[in-house]
Protein backbone atom coordinates (compact mmCIF):
# COMPACT_ATOMS: atom_id res chain seq x y z
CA UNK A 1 -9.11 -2.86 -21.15
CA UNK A 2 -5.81 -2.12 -22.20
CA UNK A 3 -4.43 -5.00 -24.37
CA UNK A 4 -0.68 -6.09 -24.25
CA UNK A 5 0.28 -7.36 -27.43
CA UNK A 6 3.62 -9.47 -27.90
CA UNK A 7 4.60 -9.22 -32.23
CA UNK A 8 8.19 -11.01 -32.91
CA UNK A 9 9.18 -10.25 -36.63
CA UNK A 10 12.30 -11.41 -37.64
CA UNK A 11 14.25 -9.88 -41.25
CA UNK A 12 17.56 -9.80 -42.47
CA UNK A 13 19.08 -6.34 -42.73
CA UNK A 14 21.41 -5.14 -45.75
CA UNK A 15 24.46 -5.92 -43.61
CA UNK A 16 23.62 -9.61 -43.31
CA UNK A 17 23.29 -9.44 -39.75
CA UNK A 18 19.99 -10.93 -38.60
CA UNK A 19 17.44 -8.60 -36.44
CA UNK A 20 14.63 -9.48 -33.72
CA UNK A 21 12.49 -7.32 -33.51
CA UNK A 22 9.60 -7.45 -30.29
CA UNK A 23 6.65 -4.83 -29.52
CA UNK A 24 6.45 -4.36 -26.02
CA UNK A 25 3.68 -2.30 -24.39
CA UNK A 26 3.65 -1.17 -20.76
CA UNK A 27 1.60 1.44 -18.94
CA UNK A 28 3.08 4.36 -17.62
CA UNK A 29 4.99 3.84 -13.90
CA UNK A 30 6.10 0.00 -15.29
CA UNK A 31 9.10 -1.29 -14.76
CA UNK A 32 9.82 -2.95 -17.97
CA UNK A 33 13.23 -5.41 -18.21
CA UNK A 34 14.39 -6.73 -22.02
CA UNK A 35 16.27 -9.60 -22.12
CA UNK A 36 19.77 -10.32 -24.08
CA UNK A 37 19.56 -14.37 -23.84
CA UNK A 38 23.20 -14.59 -23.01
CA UNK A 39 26.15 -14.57 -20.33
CA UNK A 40 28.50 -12.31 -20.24
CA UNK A 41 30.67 -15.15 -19.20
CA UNK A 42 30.49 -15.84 -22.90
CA UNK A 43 33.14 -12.91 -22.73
CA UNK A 44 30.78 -11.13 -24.92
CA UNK A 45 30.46 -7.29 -25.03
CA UNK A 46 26.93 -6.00 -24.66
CA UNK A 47 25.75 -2.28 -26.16
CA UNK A 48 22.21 -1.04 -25.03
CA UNK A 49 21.12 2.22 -27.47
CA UNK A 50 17.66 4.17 -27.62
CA UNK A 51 17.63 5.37 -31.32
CA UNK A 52 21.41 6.22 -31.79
CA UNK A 53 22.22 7.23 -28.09
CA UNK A 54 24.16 4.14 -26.32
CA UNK A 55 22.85 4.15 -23.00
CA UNK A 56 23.95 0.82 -21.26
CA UNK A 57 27.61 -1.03 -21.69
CA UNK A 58 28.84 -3.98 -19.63
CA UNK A 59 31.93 -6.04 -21.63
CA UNK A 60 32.42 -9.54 -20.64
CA UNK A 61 35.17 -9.46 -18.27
CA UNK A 62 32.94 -6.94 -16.43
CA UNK A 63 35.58 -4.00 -16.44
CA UNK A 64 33.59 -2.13 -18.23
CA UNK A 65 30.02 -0.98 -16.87
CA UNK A 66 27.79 2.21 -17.59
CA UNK A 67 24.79 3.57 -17.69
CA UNK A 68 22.37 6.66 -18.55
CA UNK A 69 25.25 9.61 -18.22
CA UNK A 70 27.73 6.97 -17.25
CA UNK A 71 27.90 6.07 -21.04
CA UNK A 72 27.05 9.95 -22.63
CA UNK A 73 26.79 12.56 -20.50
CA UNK A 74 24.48 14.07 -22.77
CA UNK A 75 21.67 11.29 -21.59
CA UNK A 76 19.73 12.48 -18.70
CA UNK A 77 16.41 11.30 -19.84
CA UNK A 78 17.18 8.27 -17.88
CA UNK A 79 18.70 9.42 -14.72
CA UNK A 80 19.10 6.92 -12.11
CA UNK A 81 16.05 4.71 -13.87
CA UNK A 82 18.17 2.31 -15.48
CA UNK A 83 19.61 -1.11 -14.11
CA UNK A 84 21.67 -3.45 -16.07
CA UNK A 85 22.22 -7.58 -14.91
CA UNK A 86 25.83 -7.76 -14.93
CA UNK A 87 25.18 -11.95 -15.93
CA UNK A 88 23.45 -11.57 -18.86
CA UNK A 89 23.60 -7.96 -19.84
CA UNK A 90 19.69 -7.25 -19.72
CA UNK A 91 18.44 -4.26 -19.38
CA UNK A 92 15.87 -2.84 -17.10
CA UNK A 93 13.86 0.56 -17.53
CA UNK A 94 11.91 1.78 -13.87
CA UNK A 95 9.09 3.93 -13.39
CA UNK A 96 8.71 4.04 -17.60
CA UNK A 97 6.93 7.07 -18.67
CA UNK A 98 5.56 8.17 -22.05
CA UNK A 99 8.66 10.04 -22.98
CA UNK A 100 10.68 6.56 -22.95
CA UNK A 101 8.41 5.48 -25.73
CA UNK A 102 10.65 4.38 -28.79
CA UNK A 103 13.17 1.91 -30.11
CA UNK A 104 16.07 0.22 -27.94
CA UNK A 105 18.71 -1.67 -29.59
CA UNK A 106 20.92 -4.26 -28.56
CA UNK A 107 24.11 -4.81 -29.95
CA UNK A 108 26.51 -7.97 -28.96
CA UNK A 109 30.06 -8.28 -30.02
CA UNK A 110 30.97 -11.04 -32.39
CA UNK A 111 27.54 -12.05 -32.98
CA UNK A 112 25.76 -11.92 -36.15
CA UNK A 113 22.18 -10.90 -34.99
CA UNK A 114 20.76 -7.73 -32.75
CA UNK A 115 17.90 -7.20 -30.98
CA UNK A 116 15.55 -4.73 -31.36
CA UNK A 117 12.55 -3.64 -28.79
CA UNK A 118 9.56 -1.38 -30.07
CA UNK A 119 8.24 0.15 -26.49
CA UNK A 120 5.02 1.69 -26.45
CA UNK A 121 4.15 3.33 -22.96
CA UNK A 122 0.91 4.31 -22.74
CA UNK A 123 -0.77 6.87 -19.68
CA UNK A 124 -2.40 5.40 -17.19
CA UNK A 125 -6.01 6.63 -17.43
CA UNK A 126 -7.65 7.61 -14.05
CA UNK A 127 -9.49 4.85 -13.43
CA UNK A 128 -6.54 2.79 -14.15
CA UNK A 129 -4.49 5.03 -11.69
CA UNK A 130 -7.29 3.94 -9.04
CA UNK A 131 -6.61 0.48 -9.41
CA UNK A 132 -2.76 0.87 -8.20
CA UNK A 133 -3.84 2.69 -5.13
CA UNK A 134 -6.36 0.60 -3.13
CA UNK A 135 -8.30 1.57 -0.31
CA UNK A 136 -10.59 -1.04 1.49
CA UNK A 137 -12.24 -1.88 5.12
CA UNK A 138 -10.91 -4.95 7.29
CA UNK A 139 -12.65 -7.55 6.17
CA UNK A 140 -14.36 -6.81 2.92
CA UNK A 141 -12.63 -8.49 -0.50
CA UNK A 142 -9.92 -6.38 -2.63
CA UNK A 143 -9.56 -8.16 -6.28
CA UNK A 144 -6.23 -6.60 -8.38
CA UNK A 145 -6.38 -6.93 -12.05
CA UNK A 146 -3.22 -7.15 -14.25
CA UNK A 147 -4.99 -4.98 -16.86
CA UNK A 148 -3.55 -7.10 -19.30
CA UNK A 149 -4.84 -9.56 -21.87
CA UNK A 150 -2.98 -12.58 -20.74
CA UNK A 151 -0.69 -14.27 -23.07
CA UNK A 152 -1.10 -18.31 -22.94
CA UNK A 153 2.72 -18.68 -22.54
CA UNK A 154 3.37 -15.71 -20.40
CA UNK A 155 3.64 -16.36 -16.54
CA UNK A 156 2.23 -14.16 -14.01
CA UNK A 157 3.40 -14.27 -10.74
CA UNK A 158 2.14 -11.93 -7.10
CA UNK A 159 4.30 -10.85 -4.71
CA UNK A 160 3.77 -9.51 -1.41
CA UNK A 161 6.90 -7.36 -0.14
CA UNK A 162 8.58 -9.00 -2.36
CA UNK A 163 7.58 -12.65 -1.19
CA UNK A 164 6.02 -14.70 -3.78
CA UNK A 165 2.20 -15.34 -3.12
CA UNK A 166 0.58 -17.28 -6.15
CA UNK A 167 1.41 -17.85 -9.83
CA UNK A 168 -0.30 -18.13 -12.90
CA UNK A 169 1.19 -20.42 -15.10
CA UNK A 170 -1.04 -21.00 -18.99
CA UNK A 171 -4.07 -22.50 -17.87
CA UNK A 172 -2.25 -23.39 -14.53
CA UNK A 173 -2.65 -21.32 -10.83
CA UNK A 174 -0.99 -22.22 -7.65
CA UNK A 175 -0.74 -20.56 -4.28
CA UNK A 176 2.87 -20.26 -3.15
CA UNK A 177 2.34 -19.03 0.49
CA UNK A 178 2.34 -19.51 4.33
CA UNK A 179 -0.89 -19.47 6.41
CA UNK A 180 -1.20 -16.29 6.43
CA UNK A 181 -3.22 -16.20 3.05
CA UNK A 182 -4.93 -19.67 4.05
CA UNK A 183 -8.21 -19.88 1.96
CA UNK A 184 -8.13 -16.15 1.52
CA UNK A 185 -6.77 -16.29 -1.94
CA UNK A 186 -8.19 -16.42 -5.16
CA UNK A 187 -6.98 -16.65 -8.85
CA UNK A 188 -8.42 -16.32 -12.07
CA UNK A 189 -5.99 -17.95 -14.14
CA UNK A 190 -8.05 -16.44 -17.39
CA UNK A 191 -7.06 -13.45 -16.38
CA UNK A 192 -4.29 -13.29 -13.65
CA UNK A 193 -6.42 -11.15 -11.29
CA UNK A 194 -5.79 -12.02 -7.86
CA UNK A 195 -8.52 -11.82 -5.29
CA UNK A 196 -7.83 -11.09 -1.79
CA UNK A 197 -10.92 -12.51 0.86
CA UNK A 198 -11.40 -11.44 4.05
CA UNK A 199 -8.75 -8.89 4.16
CA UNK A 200 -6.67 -7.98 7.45
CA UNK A 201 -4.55 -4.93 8.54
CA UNK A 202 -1.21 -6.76 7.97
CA UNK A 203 -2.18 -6.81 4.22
CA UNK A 204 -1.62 -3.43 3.51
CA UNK A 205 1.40 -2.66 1.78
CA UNK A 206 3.01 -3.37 -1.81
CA UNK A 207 1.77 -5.94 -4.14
CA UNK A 208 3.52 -6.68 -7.30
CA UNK A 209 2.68 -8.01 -10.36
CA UNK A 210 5.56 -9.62 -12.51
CA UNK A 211 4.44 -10.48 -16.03
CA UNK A 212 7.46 -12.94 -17.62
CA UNK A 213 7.31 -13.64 -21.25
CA UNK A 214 10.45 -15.34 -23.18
CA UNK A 215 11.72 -11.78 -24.40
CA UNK A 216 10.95 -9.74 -21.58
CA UNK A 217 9.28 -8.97 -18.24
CA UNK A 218 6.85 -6.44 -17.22
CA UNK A 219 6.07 -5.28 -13.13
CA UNK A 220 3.00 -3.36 -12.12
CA UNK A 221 3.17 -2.69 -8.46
CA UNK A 222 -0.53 -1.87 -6.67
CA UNK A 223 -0.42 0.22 -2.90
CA UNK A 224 -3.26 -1.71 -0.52
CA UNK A 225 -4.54 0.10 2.64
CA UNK A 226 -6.53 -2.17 5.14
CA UNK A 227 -8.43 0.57 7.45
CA UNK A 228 -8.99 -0.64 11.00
CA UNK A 229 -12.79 -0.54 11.69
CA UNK A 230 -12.08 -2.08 15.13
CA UNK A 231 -14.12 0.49 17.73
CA UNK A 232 -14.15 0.88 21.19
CA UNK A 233 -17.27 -0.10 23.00
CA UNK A 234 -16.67 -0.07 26.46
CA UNK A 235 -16.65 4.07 26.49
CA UNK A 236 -19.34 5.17 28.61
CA UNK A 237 -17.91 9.20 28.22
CA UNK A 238 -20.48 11.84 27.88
CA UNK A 239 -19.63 15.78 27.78
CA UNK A 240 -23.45 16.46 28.30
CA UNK A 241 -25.09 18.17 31.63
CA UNK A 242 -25.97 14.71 33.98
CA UNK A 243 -28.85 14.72 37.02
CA UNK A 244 -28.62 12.39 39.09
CA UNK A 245 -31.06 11.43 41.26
CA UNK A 246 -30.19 7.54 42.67
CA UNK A 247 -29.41 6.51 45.83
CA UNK A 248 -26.86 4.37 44.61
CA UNK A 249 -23.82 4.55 46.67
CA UNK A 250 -21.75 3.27 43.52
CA UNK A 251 -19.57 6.15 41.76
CA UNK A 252 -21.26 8.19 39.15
CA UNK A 253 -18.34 9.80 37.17
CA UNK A 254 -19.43 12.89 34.39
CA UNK A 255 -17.24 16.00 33.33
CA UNK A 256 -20.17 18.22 33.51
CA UNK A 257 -22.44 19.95 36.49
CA UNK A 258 -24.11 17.24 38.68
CA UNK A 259 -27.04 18.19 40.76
CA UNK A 260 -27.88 15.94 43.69
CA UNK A 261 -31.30 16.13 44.42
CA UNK A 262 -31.79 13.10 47.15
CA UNK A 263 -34.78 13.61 49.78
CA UNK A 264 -34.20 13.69 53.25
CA UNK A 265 -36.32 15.07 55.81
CA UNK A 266 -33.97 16.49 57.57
CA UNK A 267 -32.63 18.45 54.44
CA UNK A 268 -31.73 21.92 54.82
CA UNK A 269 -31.75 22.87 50.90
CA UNK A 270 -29.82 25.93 49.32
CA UNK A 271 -28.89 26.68 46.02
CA UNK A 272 -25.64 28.14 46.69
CA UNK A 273 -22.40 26.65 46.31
CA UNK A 274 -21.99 24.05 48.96
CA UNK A 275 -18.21 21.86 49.59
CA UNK A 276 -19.60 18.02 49.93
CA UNK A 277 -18.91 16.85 53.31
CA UNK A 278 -20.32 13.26 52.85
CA UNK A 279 -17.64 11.20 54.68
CA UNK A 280 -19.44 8.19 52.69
CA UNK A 281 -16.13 6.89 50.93
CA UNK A 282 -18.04 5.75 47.54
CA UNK A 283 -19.19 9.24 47.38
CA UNK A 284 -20.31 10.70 43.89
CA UNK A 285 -17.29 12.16 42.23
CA UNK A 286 -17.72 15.46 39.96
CA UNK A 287 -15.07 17.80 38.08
CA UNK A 288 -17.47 20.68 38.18
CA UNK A 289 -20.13 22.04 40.79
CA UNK A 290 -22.15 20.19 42.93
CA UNK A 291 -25.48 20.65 45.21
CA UNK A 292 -25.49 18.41 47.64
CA UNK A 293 -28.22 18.57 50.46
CA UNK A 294 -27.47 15.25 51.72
CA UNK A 295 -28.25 15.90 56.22
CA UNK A 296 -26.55 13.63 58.47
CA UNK A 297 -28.54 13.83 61.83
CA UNK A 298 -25.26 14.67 63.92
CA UNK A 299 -24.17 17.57 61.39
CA UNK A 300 -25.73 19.97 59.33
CA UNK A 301 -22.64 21.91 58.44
CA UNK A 302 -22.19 24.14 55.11
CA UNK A 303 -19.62 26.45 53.99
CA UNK A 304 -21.20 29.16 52.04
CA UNK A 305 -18.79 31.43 50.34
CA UNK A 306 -16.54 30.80 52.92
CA UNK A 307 -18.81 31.70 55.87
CA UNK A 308 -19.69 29.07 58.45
CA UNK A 309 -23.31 29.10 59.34
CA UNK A 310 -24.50 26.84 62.34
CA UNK A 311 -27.93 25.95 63.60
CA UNK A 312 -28.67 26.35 67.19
């Protein structure tokens, strides 16, 4: 299992300004947000850089906002994938890959510390790539696993389209939904993994993961499909040759060649195409050919081919 470590070292640089330093480690696809622990009510100007390329700017009267090629139009390694919290400056990197691997500095004005956040993004093996892409029948059990190793002091929290669902709190796990999850729920709060019992079609969709620890926050987002195993069993349909040989003035309904072969002894019996002229109205309905050599003792009338033939 892929461990997520969280290392805080603090030392004092040769400028006398005081750095934090954090390791933060993410798979690849994370959403990964690092937090400034301020306001920029403060009136505080806040610098974001990834080695020595500033990335992110937001100044405390808010008149001054970038990011990615906003701030240096040479940046396009983080097109459109950047978001910054105009209240409190932090940063947030989507859909991380490998190549955002590094360090990100942040830099507040008249304060004497910075921040500094070691990101490791690792790939996503395939098996691990499975797990964000679920695919289960209606009614069996779907269990999503953070993949982490859970910090004590972190808290975990599932959301369904972005509606919280249950939370993991230290040794603490609470359901925070409607009935529609009634008793089919189920936490691990050892590990954060969140069973799901009995599972419908309305469950399919986007479940999220948000990982909060006091320096950052980490979302892993998992795709559920429900399939519908709900089949029809009232279809009586066949595409298969029928004979029918009842007297059973009920409607007998088939898409292929119906023969009837009824005995009466006053049947005159032909095998060539004959027009049913039953006047019974539940008569037996066919799409294709039919033999009938039903008599009525008032009419034995056929229409071969289009020729009339009587009996004298």
């Amino acid at each position: 299992m892929l461990r997520f470590f969280i290392e805080l070292f603090r030392k004092k640089g040769v400028s006398g300004v005081d750095t934090d330093e954090e390791s933060v480690f993410v798979m690849e696809g994370d959403s990964v947000t690092l937090y400034t622990d301020v306001k920029t009510n403060q009136h505080e100007d806040i610098k974001w850089y990834f080695y020595d390329t500033r990335i992110a700017q937001i100044s405390g009267d808010l008149n001054d906002i970038c990011t990615d090629v906003q701030c240096n139009e040479g940046t396009e390694r983080f097109r459109d994938r950047l978001k910054l919290d105009h209240q409190t400056g932090s940063l947030t990197i989507m859909n991380i890959t490998n190549t955002d691997s590094g360090d990100y500095e942040l830099k507040i004005s008249n304060s004497m510390s910075e921040k500094r956040f070691s990101v490791t993004v690792y790939d996503v093996p395939a098996e691990r790539d499975d797990m964000k892409r679920k695919s289960v029948k209606e009614g069996e059990s779907v269990t999503l696993d953070p993949v982490v190793v859970k910090n004590p002091n972190d808290l975990m929290t599932w959301y369904f389209n972005d509606i919280c669902i249950a939370v993991v709190n230290g040794d603490q796990s609470r359901i925070c939904t409607d009935d529609q999850w009634y008793e089919r729920l189920k936490l691990d709060h050892q590990t954060g993994s969140l069973t799901i019992m009995n599972t419908r079609t309305t469950d399919s969709g986007e479940h999220k993961l948000q990982i909060n620890s006091s320096r950052f926050s980490i979302t892993r987002i998992s795709i559920i499909t429900i399939q519908n195993t709900t089949n029809d069993s009232y279809s009586n349909h066949t595409n298969a040759p029928v004979k029918n040989t009842s007297n059973d003035s009920s409607s007998n309904h088939t898409d292929a060649p119906v023969k009837n072969t009824t005995n009466d002894s006053s049947s005159n019996h032909t095998d060539a195409p004959v027009k049913n002229t039953t006047n019974d109205l539940s008569s037996n309905h066919t799409n294709a050919l039919v033999t009938n050599t039903n008599n009525d003792s008032s009419s034995n009338h056929t229409e071969i081919e289009h020729a009339s033939v009587s009996e004298v």
